[in-house]
C-alpha atoms as a PDB file:
ATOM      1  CA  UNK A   1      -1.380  -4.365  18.128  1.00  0.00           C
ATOM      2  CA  UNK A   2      -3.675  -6.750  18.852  1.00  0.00           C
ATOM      3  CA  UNK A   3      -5.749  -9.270  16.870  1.00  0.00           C
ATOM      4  CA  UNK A   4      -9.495  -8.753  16.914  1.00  0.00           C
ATOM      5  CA  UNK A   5     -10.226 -11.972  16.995  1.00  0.00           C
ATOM      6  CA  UNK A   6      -7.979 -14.136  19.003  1.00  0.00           C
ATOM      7  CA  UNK A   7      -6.530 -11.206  21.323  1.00  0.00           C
ATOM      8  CA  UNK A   8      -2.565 -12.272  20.735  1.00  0.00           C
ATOM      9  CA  UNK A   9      -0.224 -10.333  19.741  1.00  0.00           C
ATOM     10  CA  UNK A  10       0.162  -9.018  16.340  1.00  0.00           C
ATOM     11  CA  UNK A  11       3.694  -8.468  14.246  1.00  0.00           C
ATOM     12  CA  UNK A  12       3.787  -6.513  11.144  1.00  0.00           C
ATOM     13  CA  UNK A  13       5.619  -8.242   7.757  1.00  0.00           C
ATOM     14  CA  UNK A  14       5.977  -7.695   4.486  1.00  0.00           C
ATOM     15  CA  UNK A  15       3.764 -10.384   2.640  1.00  0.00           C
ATOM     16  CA  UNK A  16       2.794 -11.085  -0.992  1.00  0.00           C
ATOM     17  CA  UNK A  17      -0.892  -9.869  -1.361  1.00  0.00           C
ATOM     18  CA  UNK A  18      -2.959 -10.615  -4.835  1.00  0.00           C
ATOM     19  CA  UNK A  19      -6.014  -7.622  -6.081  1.00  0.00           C
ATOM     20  CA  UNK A  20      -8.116  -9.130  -8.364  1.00  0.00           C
ATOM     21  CA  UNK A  21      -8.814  -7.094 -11.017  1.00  0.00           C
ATOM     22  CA  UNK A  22     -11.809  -6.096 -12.419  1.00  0.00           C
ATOM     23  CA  UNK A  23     -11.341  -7.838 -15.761  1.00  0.00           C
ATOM     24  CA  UNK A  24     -10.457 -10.939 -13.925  1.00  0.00           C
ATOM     25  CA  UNK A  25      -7.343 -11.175 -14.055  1.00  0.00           C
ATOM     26  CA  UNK A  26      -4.794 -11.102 -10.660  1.00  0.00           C
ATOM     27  CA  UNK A  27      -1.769  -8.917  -9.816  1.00  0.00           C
ATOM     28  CA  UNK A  28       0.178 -10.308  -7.516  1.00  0.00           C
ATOM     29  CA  UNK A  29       1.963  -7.010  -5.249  1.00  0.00           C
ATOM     30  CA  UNK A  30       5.254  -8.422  -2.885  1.00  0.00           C
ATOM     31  CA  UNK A  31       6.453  -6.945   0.085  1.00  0.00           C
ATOM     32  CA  UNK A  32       3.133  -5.287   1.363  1.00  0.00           C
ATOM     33  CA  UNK A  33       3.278  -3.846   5.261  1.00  0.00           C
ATOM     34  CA  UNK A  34       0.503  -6.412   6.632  1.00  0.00           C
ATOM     35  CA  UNK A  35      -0.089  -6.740  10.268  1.00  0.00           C
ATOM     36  CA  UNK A  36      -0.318 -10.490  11.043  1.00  0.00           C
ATOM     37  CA  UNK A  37      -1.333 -12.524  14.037  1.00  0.00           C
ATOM     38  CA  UNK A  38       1.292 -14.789  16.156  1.00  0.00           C
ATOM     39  CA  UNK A  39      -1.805 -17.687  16.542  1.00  0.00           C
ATOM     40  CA  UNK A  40      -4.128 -17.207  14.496  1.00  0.00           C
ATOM     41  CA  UNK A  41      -2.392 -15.907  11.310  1.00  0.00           C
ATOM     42  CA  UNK A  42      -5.204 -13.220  10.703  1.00  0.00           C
ATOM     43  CA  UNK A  43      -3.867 -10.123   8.603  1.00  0.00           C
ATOM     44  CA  UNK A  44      -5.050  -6.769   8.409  1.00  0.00           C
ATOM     45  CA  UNK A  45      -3.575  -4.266   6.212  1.00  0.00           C
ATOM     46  CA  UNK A  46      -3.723  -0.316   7.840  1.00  0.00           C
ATOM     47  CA  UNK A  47      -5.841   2.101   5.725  1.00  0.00           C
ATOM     48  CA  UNK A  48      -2.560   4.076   4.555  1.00  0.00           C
ATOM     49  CA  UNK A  49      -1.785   1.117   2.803  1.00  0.00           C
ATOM     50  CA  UNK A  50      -4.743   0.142   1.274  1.00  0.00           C
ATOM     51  CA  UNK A  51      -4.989   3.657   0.195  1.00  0.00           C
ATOM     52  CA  UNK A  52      -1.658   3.473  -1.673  1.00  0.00           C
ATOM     53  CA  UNK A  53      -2.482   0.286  -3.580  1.00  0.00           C
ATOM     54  CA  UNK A  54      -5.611   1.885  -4.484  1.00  0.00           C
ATOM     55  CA  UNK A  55      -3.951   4.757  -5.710  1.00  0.00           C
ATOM     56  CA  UNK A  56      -1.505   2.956  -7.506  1.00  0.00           C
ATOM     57  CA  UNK A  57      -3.790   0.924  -9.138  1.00  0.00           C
ATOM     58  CA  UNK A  58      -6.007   4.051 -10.713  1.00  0.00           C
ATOM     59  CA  UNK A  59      -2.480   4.777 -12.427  1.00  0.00           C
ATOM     60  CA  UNK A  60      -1.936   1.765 -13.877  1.00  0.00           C
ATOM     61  CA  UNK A  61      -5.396   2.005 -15.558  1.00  0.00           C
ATOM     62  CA  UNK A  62      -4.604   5.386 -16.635  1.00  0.00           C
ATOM     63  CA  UNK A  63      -1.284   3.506 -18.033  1.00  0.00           C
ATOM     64  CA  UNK A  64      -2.657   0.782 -19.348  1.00  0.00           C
ATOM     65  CA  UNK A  65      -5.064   3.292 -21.309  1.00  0.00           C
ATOM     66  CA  UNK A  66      -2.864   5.358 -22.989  1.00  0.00           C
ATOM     67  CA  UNK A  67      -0.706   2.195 -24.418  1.00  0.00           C
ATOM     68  CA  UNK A  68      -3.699   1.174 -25.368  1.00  0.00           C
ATOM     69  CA  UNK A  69      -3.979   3.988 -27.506  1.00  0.00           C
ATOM     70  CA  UNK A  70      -0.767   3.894 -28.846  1.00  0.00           C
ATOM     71  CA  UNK A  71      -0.993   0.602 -29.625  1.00  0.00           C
ATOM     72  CA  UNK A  72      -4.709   1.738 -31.559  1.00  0.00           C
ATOM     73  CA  UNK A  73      -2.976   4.689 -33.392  1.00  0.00           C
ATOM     74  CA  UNK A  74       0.343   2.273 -34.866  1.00  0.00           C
END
């Protein structure tokens, strides 16, 4: 791969990556598949992945939820 930007070449690692959430507060997710460039240090992160963390954070709202409501009903 490529970079868009800078044309060199690009190597995939596994890098921290934070999602802010949308009541503010971060969650910090280690060892995501990130393609990164040799100069220019651009990342990109394929759509497979992005999909998964997306998916994985409608879950954890749907967790978060329900202790929620056990924590209403105690």
């Amino acid at each position: 791969m490529k970079c868009p930007y800078c044309k060199a070449p690009m190597v995939e690692e596994a890098i921290a990556f934070i999602v802010q959430l949308e009541d503010g507060q971060e969650l910090r997710l280690e060892d995501v598949p990130t393609w990164v460039c040799e100069s220019c240090d651009h990342t990109e992160v394929e759509q497979d992945v992005i999909d998964a963390v997306e998916d994985m954070l409608e879950h954890m709202d749907t967790v978060t939820e329900e202790n929620d409501d056990q924590d209403d009903s105690a």
